[in-house]
Protein backbone atom coordinates (compact mmCIF):
# COMPACT_ATOMS: atom_id res chain seq x y z
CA UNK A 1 -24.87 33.13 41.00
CA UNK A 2 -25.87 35.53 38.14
CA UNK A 3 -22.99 33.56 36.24
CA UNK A 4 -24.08 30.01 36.97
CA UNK A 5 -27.83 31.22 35.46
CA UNK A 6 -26.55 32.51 32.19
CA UNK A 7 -24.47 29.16 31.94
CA UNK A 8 -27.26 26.98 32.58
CA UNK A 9 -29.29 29.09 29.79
CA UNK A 10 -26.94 28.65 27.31
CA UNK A 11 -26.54 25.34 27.80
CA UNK A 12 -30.21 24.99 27.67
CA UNK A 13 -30.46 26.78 24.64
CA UNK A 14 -27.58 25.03 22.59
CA UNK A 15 -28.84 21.88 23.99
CA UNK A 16 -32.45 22.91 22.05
CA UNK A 17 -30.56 24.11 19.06
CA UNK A 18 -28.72 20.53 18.88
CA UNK A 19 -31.93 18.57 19.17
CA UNK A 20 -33.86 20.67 16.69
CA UNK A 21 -31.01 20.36 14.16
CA UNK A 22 -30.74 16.25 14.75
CA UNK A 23 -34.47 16.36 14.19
CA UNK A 24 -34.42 17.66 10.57
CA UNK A 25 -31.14 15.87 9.67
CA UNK A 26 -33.06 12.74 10.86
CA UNK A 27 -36.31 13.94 8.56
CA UNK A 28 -34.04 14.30 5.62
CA UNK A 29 -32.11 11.18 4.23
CA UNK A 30 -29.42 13.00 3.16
CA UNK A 31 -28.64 14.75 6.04
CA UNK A 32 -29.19 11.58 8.19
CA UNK A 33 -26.73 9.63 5.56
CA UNK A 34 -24.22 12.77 6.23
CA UNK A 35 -24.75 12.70 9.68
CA UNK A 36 -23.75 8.92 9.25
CA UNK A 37 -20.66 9.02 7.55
CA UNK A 38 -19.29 11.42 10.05
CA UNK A 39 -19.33 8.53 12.62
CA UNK A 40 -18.65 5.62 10.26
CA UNK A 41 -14.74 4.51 10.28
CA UNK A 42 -13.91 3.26 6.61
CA UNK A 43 -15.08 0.19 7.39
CA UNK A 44 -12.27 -1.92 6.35
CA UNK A 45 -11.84 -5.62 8.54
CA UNK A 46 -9.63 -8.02 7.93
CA UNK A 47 -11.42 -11.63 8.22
CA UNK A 48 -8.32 -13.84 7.72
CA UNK A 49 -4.44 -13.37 6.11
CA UNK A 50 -2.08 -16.04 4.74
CA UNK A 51 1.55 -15.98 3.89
CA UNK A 52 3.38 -18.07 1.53
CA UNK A 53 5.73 -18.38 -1.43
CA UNK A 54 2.80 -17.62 -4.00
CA UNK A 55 5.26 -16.34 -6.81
CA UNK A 56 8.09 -18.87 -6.68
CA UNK A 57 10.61 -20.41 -4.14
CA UNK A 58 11.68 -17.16 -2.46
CA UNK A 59 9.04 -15.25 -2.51
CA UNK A 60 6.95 -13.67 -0.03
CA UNK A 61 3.45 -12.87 -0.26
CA UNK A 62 0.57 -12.70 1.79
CA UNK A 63 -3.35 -12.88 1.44
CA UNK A 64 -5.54 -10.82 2.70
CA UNK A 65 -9.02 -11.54 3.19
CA UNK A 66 -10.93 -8.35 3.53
CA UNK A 67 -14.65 -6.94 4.20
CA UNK A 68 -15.52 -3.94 3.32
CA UNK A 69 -18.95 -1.97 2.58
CA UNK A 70 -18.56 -2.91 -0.74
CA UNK A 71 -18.56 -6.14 0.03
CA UNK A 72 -15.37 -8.60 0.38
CA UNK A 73 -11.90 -8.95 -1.72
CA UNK A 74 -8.86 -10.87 -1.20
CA UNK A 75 -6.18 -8.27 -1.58
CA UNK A 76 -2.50 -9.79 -2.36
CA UNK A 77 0.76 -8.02 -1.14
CA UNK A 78 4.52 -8.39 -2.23
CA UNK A 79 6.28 -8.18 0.98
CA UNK A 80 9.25 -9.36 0.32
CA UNK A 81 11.97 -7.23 2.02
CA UNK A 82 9.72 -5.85 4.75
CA UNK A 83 7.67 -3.59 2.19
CA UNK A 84 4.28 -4.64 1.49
CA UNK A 85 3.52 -3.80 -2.51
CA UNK A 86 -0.10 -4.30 -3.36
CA UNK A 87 -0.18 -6.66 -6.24
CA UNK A 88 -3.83 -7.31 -7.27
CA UNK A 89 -7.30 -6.99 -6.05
CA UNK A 90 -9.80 -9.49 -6.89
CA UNK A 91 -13.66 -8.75 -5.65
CA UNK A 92 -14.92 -11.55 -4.07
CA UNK A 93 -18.53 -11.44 -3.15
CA UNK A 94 -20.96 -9.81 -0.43
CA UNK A 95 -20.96 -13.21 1.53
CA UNK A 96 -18.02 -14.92 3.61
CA UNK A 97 -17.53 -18.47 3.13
CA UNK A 98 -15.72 -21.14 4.56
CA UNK A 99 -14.76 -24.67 4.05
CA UNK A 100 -13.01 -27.34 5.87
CA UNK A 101 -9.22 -27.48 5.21
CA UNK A 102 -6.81 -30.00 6.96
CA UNK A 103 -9.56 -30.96 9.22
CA UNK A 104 -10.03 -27.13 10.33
CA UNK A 105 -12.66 -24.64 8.88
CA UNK A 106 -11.00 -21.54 7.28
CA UNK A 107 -11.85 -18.93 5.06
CA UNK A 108 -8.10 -18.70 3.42
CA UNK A 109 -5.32 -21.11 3.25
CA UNK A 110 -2.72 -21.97 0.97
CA UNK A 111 -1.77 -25.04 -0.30
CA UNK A 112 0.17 -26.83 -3.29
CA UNK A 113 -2.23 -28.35 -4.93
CA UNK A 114 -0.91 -29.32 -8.79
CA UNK A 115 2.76 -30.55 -7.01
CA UNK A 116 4.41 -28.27 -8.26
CA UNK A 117 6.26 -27.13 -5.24
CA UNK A 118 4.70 -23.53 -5.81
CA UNK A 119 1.73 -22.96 -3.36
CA UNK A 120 -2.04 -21.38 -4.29
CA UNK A 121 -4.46 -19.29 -2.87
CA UNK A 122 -7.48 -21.41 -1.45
CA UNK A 123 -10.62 -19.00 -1.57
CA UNK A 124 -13.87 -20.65 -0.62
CA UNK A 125 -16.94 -18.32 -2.21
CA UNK A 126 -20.21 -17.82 -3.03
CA UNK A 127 -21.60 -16.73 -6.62
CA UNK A 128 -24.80 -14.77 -6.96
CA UNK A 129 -27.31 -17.74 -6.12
CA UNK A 130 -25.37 -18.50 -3.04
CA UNK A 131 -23.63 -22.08 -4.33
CA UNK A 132 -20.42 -22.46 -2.95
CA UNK A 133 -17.25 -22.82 -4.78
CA UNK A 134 -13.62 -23.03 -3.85
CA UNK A 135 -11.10 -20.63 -6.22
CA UNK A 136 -8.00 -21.76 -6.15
CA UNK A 137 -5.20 -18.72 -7.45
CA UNK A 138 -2.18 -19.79 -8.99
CA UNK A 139 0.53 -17.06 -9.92
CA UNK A 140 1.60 -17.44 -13.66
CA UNK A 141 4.89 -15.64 -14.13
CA UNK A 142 4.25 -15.18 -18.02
CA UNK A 143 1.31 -12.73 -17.68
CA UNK A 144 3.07 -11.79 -14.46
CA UNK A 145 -0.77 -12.48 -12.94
CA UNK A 146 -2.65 -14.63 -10.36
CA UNK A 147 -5.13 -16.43 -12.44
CA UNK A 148 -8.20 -19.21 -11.34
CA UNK A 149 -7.31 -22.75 -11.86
């Protein structure tokens, strides 16, 4: 019995201890922005991926469309032979936008659009006063670089 009442008191008094120190970490913004982080996951999520021969006829590539609290990027990947090499980054906006692409709404696709038998990146955006636009990424093997058509 005498062991069940010292239990009970210590967890009563860690139980106090917790609240108290939760109280002050909410009162200061640090600590509450601490406290925050500790629970946060890094807050990476993947909003849509597409695959396709972006650097010539046998390549492999894919897309990746992803949020972060940054905001969102389109991070492209080299995959051919099973690794996955990160190729470039490009910082897309705060704001995920769609359009409507072979009669189906996306927020990625690829397509050939000059005929050239190559396929680009389809991106649709927003820039800072919230007009849409649609970026389309074509991979230009002299600068060795995805660049906006």
């Amino acid at each position: 019995m005498k062991l069940q009442k010292h239990l009970f008191s210590a967890a009563i008094a860690f139980s106090s201890i917790l609240a108290i120190a939760l109280l002050f970490a909410a009162l200061d913004k640090n600590a509450s922005n601490d406290i925050r982080e500790l629970f946060r996951s890094d807050g990476r999520e993947v909003l849509a991926t597409v695959s396709g021969a972006f650097l010539g006829k046998d390549s492999a590539v894919t897309a990746v469309k992803v949020k972060t609290p940054d905001g969102i990027r389109l991070e492209i990947y080299d995959n051919k032979g099973g690794d996955y090499k990160l190729l470039k980054k490009i910082e897309i906006g705060s704001r995920d936008a769609f359009f409507n692409f072979a009669g189906r709404v996306s927020n990625l696709a690829a397509d050939d659009v000059d005929g050239d038998n190559i396929q680009e990146i389809l991106i649709p955006m927003y820039d800072e006063n919230l007009v849409a636009h649609l970026a389309i990424l074509k991979y230009d093997p002299q600068s060795q670089d995805f660049e906006r058509l």
